[in-house]
N, C-alpha and C. Protein backbone atom coordinates (compact mmCIF):
# COMPACT_ATOMS: atom_id res chain seq x y z
N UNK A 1 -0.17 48.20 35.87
CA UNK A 1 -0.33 47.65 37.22
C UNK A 1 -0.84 48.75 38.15
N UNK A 2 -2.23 48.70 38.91
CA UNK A 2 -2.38 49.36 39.58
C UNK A 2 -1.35 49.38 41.09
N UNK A 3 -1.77 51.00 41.90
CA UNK A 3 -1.05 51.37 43.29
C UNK A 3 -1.63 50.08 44.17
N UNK A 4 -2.42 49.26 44.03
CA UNK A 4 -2.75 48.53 45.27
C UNK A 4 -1.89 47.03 45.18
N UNK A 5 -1.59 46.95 43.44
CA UNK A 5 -0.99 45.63 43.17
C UNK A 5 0.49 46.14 43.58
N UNK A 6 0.97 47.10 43.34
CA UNK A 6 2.19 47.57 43.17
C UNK A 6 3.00 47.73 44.77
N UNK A 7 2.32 48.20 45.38
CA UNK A 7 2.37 48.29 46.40
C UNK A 7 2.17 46.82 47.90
N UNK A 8 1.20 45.64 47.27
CA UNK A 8 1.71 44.51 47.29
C UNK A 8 3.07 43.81 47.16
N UNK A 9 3.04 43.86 45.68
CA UNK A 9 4.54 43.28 45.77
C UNK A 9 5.62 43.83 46.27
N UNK A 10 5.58 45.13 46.75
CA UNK A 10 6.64 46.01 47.20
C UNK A 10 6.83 45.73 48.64
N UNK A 11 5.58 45.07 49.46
CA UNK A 11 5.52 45.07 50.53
C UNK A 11 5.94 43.68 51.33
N UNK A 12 5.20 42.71 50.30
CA UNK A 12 5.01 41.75 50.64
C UNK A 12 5.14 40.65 50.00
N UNK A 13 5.79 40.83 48.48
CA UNK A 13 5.78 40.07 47.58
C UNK A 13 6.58 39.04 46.90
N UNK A 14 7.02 38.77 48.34
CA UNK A 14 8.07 37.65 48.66
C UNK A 14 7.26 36.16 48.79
N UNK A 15 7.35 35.48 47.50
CA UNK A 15 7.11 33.89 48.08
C UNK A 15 7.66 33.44 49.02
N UNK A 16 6.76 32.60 49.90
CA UNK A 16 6.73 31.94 51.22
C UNK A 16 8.50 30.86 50.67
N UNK A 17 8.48 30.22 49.57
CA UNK A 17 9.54 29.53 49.47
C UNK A 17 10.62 30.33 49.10
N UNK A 18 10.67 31.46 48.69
CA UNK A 18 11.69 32.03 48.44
C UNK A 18 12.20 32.80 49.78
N UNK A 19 11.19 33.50 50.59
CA UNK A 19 11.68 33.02 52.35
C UNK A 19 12.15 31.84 52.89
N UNK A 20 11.93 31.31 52.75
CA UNK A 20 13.00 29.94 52.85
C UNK A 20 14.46 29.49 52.25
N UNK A 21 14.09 30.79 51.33
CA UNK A 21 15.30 30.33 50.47
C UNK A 21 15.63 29.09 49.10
N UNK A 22 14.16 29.12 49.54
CA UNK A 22 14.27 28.01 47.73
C UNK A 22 14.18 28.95 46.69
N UNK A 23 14.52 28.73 45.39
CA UNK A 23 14.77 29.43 44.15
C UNK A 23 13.42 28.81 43.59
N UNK A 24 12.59 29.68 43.07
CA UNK A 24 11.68 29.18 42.09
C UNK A 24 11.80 28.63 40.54
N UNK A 25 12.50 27.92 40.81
CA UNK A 25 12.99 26.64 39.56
C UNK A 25 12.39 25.35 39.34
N UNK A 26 12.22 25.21 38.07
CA UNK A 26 11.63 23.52 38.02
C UNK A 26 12.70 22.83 38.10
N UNK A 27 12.97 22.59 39.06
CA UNK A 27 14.49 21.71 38.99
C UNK A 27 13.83 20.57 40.58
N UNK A 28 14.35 19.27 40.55
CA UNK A 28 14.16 18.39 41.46
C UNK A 28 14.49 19.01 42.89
N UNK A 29 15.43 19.26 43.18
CA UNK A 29 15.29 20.07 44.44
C UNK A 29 15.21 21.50 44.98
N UNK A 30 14.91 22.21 44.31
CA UNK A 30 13.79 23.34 44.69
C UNK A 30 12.64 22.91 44.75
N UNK A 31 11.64 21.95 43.73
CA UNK A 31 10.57 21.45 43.51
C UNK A 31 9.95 20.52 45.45
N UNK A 32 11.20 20.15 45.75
CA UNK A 32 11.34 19.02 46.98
C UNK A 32 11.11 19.90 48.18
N UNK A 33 11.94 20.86 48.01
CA UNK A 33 11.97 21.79 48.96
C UNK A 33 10.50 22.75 49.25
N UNK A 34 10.30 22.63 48.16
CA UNK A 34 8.61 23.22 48.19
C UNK A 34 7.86 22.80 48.58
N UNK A 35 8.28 21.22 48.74
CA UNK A 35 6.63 20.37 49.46
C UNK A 35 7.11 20.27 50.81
N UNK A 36 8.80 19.98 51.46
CA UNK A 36 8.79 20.60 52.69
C UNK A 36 8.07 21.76 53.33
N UNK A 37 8.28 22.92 52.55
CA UNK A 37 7.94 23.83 53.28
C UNK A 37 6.34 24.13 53.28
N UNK A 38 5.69 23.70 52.51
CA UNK A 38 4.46 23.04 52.05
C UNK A 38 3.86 22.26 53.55
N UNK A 39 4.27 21.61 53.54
CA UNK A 39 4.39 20.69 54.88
C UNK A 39 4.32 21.05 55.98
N UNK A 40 5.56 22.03 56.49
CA UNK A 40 6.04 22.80 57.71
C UNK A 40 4.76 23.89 58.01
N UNK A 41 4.48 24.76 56.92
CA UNK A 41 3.76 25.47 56.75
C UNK A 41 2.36 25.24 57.30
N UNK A 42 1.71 23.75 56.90
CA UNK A 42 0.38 23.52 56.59
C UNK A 42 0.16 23.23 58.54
N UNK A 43 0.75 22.85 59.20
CA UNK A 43 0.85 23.16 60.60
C UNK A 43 0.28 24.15 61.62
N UNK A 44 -0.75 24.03 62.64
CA UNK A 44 -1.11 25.50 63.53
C UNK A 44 0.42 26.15 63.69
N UNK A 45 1.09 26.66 63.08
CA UNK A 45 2.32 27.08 63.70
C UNK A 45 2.25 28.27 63.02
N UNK A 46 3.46 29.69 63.10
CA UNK A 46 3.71 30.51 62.24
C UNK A 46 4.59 30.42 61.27
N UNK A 47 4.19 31.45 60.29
CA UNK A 47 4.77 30.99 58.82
C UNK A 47 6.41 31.28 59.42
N UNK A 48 6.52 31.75 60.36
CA UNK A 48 7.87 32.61 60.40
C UNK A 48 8.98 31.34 61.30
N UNK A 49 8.54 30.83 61.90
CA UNK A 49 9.05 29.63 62.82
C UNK A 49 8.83 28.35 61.33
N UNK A 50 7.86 27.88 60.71
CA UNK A 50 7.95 26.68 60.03
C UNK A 50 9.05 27.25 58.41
N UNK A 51 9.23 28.66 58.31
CA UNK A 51 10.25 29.21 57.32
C UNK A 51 11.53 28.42 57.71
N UNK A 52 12.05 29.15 59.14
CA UNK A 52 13.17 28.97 60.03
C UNK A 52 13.58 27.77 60.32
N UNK A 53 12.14 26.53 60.21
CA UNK A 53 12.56 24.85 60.27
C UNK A 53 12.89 24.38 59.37
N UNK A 54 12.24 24.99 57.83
CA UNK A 54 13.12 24.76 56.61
C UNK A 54 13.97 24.89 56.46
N UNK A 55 14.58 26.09 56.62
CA UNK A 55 15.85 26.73 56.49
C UNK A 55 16.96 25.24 57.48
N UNK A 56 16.71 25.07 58.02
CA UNK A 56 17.41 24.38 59.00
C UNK A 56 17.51 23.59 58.57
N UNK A 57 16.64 22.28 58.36
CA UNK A 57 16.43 20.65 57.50
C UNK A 57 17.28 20.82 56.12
N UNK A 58 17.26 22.16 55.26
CA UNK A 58 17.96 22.20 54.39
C UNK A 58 19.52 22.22 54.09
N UNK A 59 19.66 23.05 55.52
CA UNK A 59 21.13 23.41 55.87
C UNK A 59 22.10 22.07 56.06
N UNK A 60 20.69 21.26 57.06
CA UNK A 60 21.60 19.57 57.46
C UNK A 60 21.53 18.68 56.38
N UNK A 61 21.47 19.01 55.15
CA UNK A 61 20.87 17.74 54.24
C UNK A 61 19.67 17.54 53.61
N UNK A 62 18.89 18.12 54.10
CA UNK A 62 18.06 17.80 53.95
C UNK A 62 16.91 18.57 52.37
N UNK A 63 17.74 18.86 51.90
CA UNK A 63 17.22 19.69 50.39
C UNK A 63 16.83 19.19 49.64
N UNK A 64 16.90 17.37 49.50
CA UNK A 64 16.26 16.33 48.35
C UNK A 64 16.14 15.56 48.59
N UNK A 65 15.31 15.15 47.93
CA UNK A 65 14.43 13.79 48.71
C UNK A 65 15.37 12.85 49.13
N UNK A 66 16.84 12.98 48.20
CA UNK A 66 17.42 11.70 48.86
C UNK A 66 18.51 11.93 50.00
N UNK A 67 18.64 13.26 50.57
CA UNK A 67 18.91 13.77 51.67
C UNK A 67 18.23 14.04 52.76
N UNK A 68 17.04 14.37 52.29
CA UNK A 68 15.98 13.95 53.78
C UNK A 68 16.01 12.39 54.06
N UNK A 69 16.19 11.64 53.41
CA UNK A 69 16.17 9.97 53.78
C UNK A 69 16.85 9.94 54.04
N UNK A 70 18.07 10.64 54.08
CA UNK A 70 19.41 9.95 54.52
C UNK A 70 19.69 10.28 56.14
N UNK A 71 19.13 11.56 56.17
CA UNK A 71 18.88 12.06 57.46
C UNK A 71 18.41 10.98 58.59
N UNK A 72 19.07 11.18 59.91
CA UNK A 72 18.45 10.23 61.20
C UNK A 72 16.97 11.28 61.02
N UNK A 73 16.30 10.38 61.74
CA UNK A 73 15.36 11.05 62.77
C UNK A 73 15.39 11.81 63.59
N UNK A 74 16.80 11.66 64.22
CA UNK A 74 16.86 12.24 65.55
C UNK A 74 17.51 13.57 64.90
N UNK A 75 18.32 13.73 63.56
CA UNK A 75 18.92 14.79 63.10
C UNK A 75 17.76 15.31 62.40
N UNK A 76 16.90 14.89 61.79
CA UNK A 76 15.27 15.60 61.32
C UNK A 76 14.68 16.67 62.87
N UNK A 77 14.65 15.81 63.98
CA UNK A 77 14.07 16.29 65.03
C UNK A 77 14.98 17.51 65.42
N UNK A 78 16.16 17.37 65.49
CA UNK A 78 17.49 18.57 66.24
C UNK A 78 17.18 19.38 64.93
N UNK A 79 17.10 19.48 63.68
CA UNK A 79 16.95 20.45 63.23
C UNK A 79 15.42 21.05 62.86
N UNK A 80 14.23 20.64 63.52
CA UNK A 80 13.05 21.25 63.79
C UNK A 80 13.58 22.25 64.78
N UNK A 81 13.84 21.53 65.73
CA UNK A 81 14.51 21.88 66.69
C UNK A 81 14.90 23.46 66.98
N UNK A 82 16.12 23.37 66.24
CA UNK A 82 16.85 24.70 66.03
C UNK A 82 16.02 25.74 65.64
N UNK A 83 14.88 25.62 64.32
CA UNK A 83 14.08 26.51 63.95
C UNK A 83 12.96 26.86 64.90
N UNK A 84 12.69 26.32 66.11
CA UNK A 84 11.99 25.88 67.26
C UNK A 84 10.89 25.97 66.68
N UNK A 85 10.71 24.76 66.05
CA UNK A 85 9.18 24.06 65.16
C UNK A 85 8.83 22.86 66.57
N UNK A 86 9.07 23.00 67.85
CA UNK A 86 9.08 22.22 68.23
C UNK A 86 7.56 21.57 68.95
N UNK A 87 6.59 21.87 68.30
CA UNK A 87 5.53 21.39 69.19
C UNK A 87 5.16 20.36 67.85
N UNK A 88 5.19 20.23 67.02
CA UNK A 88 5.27 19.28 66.30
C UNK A 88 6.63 18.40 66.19
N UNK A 89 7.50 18.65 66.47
CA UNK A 89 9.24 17.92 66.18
C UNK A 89 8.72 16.72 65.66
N UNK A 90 8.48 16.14 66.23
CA UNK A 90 8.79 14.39 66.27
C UNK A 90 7.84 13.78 65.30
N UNK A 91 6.28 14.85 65.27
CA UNK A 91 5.28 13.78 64.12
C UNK A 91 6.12 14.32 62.94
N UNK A 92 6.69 15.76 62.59
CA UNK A 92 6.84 16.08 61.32
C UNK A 92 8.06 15.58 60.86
N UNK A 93 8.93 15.23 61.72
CA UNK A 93 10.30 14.28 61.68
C UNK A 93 10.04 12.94 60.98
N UNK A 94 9.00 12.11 61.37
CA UNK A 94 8.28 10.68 60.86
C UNK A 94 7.88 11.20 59.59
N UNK A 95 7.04 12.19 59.49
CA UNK A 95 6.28 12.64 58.36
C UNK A 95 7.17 13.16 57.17
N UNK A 96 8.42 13.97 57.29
CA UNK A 96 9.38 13.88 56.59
C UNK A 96 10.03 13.10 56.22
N UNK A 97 10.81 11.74 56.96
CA UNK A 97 11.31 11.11 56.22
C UNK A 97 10.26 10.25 55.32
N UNK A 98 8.68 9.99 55.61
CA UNK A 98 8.01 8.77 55.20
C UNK A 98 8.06 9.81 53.72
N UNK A 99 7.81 10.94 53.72
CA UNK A 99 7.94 12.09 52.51
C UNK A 99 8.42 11.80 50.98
N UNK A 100 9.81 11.51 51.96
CA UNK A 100 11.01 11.70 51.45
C UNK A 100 10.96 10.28 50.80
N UNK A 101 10.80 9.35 51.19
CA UNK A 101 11.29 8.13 50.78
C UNK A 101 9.63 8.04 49.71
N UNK A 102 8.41 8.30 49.87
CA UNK A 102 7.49 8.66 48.16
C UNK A 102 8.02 9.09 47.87
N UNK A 103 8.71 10.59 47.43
CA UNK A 103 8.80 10.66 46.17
C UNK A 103 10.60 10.33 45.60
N UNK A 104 10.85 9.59 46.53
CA UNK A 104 12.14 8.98 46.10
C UNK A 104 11.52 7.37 45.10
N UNK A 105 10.43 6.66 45.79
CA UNK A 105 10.31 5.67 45.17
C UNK A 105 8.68 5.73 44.02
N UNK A 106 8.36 6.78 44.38
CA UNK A 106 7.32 6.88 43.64
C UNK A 106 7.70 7.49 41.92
N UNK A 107 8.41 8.67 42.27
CA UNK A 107 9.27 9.56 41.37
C UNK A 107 10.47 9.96 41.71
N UNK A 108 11.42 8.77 41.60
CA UNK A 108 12.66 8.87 41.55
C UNK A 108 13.12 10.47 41.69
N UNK A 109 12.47 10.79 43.09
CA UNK A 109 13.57 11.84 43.68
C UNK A 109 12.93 13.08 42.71
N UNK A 110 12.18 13.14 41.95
CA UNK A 110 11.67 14.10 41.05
C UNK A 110 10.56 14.29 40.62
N UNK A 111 10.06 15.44 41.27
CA UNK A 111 8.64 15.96 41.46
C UNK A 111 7.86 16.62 40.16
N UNK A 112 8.88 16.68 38.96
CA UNK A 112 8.16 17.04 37.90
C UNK A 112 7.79 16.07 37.27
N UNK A 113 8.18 14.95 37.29
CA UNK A 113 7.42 13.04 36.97
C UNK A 113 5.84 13.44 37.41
N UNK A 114 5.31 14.30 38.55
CA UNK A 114 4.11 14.11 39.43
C UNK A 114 3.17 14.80 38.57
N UNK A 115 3.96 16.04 37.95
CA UNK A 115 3.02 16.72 36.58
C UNK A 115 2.79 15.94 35.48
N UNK A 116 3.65 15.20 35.34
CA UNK A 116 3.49 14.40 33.80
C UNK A 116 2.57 13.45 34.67
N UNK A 117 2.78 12.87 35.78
CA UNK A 117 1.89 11.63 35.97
C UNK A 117 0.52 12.07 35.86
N UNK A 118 -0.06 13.39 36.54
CA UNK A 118 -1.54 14.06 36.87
C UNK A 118 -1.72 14.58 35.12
N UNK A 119 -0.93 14.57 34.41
CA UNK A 119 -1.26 14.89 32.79
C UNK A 119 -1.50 16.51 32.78
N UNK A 120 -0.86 16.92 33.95
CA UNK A 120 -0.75 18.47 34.21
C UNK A 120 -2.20 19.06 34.30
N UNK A 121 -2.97 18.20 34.89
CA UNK A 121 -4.11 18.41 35.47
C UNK A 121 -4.28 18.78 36.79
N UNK A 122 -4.76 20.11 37.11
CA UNK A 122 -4.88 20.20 38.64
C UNK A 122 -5.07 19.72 39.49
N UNK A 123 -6.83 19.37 39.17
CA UNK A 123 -7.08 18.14 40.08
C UNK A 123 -6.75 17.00 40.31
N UNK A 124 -6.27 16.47 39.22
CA UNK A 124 -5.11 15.18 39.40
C UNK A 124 -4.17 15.35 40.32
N UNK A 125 -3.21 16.35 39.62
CA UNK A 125 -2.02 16.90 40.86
C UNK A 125 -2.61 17.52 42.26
N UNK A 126 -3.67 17.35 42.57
CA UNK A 126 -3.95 17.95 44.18
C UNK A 126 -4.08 16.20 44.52
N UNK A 127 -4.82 15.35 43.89
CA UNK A 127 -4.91 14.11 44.30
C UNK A 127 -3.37 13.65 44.43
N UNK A 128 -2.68 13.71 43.46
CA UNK A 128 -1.15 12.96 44.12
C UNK A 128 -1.12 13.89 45.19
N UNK A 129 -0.43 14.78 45.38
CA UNK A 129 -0.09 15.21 45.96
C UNK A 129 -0.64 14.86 47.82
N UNK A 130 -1.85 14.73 47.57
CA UNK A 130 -2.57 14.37 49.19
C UNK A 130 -2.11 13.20 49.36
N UNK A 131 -1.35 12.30 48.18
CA UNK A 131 -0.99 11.25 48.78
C UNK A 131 0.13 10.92 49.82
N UNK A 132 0.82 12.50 49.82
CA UNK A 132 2.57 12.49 50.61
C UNK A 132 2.19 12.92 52.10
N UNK A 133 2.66 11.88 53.15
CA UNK A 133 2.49 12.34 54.40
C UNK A 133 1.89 13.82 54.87
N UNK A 134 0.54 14.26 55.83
CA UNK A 134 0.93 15.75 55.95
C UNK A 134 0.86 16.53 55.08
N UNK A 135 -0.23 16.33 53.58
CA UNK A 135 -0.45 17.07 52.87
C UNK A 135 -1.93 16.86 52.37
N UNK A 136 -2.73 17.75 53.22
CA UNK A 136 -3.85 17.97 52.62
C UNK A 136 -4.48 18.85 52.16
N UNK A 137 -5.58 19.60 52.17
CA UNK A 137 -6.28 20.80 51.26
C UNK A 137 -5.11 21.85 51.36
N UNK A 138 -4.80 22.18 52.76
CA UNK A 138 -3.57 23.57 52.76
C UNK A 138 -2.76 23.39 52.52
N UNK A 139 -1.83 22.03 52.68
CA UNK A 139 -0.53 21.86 51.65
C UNK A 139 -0.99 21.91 50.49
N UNK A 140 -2.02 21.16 50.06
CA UNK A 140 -1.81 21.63 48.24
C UNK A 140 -2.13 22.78 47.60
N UNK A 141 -2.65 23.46 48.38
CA UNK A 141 -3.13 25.13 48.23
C UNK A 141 -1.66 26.15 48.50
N UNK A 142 -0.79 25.48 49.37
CA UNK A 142 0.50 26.26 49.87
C UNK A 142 1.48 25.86 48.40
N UNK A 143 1.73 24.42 48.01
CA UNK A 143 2.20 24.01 47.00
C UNK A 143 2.05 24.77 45.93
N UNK A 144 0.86 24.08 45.72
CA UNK A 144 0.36 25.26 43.81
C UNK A 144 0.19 26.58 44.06
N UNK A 145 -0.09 27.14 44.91
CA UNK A 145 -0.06 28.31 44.47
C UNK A 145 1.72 29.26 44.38
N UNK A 146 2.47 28.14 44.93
CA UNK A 146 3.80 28.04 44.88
C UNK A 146 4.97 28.01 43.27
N UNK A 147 3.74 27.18 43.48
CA UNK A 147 4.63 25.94 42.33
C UNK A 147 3.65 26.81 40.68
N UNK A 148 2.88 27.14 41.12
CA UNK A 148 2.35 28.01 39.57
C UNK A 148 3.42 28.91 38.80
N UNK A 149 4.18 29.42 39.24
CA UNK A 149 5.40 30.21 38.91
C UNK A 149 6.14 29.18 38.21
N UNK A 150 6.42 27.94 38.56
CA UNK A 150 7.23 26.73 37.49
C UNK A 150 6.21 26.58 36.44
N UNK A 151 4.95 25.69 36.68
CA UNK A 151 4.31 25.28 36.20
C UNK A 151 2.41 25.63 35.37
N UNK A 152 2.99 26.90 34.48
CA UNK A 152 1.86 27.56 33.79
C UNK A 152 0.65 27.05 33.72
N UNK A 153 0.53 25.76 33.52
CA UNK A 153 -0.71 25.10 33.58
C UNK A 153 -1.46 25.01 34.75
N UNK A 154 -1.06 25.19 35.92
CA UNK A 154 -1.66 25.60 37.27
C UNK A 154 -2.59 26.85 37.13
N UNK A 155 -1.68 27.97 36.29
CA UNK A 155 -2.44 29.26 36.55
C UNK A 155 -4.03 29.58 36.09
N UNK A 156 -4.46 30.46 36.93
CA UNK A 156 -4.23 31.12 37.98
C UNK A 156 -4.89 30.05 39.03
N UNK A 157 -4.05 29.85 40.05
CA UNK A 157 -4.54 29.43 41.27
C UNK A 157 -4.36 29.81 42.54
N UNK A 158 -5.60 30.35 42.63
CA UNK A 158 -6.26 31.43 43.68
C UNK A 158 -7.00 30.50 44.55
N UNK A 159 -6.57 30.07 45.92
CA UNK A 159 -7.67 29.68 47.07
C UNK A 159 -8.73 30.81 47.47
N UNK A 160 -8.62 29.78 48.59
CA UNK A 160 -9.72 30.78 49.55
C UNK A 160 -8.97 31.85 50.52
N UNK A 161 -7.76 31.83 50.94
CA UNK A 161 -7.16 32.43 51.02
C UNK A 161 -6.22 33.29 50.33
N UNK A 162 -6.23 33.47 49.45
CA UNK A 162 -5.96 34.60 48.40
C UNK A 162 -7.40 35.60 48.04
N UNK A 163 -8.19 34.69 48.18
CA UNK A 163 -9.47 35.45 47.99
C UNK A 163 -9.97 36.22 49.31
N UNK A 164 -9.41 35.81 50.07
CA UNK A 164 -9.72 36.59 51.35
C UNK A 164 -9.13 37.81 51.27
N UNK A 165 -7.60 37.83 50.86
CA UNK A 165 -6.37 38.82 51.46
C UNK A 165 -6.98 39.68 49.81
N UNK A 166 -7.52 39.17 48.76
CA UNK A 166 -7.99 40.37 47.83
C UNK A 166 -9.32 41.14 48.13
N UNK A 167 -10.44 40.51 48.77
CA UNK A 167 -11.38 41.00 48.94
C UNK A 167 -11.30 42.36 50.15
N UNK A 168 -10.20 41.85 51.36
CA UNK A 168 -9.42 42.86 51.85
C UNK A 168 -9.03 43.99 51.62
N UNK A 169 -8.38 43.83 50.27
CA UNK A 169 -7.37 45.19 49.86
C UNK A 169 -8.43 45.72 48.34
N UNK A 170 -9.65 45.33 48.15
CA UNK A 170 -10.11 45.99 47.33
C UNK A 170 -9.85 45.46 45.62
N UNK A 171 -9.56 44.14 46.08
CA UNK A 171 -9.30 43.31 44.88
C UNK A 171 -10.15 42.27 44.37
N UNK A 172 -10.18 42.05 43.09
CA UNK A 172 -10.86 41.14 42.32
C UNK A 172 -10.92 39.43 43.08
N UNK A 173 -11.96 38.73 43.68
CA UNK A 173 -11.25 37.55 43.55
C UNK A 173 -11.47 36.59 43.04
N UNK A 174 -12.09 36.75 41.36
CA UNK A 174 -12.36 35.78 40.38
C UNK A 174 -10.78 35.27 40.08
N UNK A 175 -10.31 34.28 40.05
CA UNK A 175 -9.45 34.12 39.73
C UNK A 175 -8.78 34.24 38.26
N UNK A 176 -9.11 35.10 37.19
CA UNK A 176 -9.01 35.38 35.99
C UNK A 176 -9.11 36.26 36.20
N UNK A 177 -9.42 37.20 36.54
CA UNK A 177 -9.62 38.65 37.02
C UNK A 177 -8.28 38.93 37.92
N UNK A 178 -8.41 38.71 38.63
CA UNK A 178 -7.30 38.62 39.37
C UNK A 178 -5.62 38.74 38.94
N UNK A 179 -5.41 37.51 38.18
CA UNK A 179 -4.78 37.12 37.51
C UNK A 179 -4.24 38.25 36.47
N UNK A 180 -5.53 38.67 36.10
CA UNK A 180 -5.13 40.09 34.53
C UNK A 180 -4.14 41.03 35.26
N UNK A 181 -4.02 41.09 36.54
CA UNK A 181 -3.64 42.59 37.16
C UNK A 181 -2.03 41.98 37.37
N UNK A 182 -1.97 41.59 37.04
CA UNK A 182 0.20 40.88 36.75
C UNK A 182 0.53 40.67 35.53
N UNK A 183 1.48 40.38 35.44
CA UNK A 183 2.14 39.50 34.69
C UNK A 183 2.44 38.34 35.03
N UNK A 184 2.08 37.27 34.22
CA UNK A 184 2.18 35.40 34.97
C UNK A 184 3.04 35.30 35.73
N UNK A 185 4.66 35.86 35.29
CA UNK A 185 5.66 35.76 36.73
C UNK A 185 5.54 36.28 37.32
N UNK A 186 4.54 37.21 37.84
CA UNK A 186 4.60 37.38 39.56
C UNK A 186 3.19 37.42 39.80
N UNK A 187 2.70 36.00 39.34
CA UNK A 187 1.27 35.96 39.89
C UNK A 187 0.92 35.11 41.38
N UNK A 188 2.05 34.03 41.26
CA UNK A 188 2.58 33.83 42.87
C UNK A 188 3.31 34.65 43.81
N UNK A 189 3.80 35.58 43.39
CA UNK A 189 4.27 36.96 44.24
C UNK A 189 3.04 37.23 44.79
N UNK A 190 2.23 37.72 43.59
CA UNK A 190 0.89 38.43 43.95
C UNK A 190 0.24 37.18 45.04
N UNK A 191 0.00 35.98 44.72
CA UNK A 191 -0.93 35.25 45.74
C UNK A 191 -0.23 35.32 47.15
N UNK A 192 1.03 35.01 46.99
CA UNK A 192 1.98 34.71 48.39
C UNK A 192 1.78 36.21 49.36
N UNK A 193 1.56 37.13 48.69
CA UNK A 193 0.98 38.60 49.18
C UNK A 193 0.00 38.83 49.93
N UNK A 194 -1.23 38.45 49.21
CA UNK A 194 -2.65 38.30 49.41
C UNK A 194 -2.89 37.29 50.21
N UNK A 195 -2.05 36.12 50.60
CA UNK A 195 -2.22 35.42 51.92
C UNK A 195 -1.84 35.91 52.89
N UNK A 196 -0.68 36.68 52.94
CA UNK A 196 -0.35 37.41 54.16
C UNK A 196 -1.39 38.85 54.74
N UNK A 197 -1.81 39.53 54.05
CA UNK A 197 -2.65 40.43 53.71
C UNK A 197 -3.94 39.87 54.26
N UNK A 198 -4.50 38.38 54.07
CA UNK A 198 -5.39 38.02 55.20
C UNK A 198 -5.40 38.13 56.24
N UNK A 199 -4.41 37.60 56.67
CA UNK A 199 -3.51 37.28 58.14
C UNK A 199 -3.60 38.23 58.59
N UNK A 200 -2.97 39.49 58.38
CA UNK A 200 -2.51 40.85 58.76
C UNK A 200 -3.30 41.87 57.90
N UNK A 201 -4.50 42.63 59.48
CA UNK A 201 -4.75 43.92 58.66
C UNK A 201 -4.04 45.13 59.09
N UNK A 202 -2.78 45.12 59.49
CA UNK A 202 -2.05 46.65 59.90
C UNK A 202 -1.68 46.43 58.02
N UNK A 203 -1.30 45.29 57.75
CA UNK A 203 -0.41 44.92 56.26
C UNK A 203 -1.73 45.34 55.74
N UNK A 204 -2.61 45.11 55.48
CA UNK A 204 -3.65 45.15 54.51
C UNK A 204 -4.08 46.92 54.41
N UNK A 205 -4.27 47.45 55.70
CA UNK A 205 -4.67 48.66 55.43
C UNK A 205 -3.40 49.82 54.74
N UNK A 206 -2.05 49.51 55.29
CA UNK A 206 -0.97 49.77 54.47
C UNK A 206 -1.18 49.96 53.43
N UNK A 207 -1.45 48.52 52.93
CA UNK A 207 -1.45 48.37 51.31
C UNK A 207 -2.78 48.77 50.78
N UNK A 208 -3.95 49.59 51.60
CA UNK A 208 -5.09 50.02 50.90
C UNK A 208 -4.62 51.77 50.91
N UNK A 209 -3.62 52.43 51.70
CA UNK A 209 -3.29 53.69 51.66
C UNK A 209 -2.64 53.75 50.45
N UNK A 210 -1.90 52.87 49.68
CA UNK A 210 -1.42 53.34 48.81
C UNK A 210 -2.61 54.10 47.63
C-alpha cells in the first residue's frame, strides 16, 4: 500500500455509514439504514448535518424499514429536526416513510431480496434502486459505493466523484486500477475517502504531503 493510500485511510477512511453509525453488514437493517443515509445524504445539505439526521431517525425507531413506518410523520419530522436537517424536514419525512413502506412491501423489509432481484447486476440494482423515493444518480452512487463492502459483485465502484478526489491526490481513476491499491475490504474506505478529498483541498493536500 502506498503513503498516499495509507495516509487516506488514516485520515479519512471512515465510511459515510459507519459515521452514522451503521455497521457494514449484510444484514436487513444495516442494509436499510444505508439507503436512509443514502437519502439524507443525496440532499444540497452537509454530509455532517444529514450524518446527525440519521443518527437521530435511528435513535427514534427508525433503523428498519418496519420502524420507519411505524414512525408518525410528525416524529420523522422532530427527529430531522434534532439533527437540524431542517430545510428539507417535511419532503424527506414523506419521502421516508413512502421509503420505508417499498421496501417493506416490495422486499419484505429486506434489501438483500433487491440483489437477488437485479441478478446482482449493477445496472439492474441502480434501476431498482431509483425506484425508492429520493434516490437518484447520487443516492445510488452514495449506496454502492457503500454497499460494495457487503456486496463483492459491485466492485470496484468508482463514480465521478471518487474519480475526482483520486485525480486530486495523484491517484489512478480507472476503476481497476484503483481498486489494485487495497485490499477489497477497504475499497469503500478508500472511495468514502476520495469523496471527501474532492470536497476538501486543505484534506487533499494533507494527504498529498504524505
Amino acid at each position: 500500500m502506498d503513503a498516499v493510500v495509507r495516509k487516506l485511510l488514516q485520515e479519512s477512511g471512515e465510511t459515510f455509514a459507519e459515521e452514522a453509525g451503521v455497521p457494514l453488514k449484510d444484514q436487513p437493517a444495516a442494509l436499510f439504514k444505508l439507503l436512509v443515509v443514502a437519502n439524507l445524504l443525496s440532499a444540497r445539505i452537509s454530509s455532517g448535518i444529514a450524518l446527525a439526521a440519521a443518527r437521530e431517525l435511528f435513535d427514534a425507531g427508525g433503523g428498519t424499514a418496519r420502524g420507519m413506518a411505524k414512525l408518525t410523520w410528525q416524529q420523522r419530522v422532530d427527529a430531522l429536526g434534532r439533527g437540524h436537517y431542517v430545510r428539507y424536514d417535511e419532503s424527506t419525512a414523506t419521502r421516508l416513510g413512502e421509503t420505508a413502506h417499498a421496501v417493506l412491501d416490495k422486499y419484505d423489509g429486506d434489501l438483500r431480496k433487491l440483489a437477488i432481484e437485479a441478478g446482482r447486476d449493477p445496472r439492474k440494482a441502480a434501476r431498482l434502486l431509483r425506484e425508492f423515493p429520493g434516490i437518484g444518480p447520487t443516492g445510488v452512487d452514495i449506496f454502492c459505493r457503500e454497499v460494495q463492502a457487503m456486496w463483492p459483485w459491485l466492485r470496484p465502484y468508482v463514480d465521478s466523484q471518487v474519480k475526482k478526489g483520486a485525480e486530486r491526490v495523484g491517484l489512478p481513476s480507472d476503476p481497476e486500477e484503483l481498486a489494485s491499491k487495497v485490499p477489497d475490504k477497504d475499497l469503500a474506505r478508500l472511495t468514502a475517502a476520495l469523496v471527501r478529498v474532492s470536497r476538501d483541498k486543505r484534506l487533499a493536500d494533507t494527504v498529498k504531503a504524505a
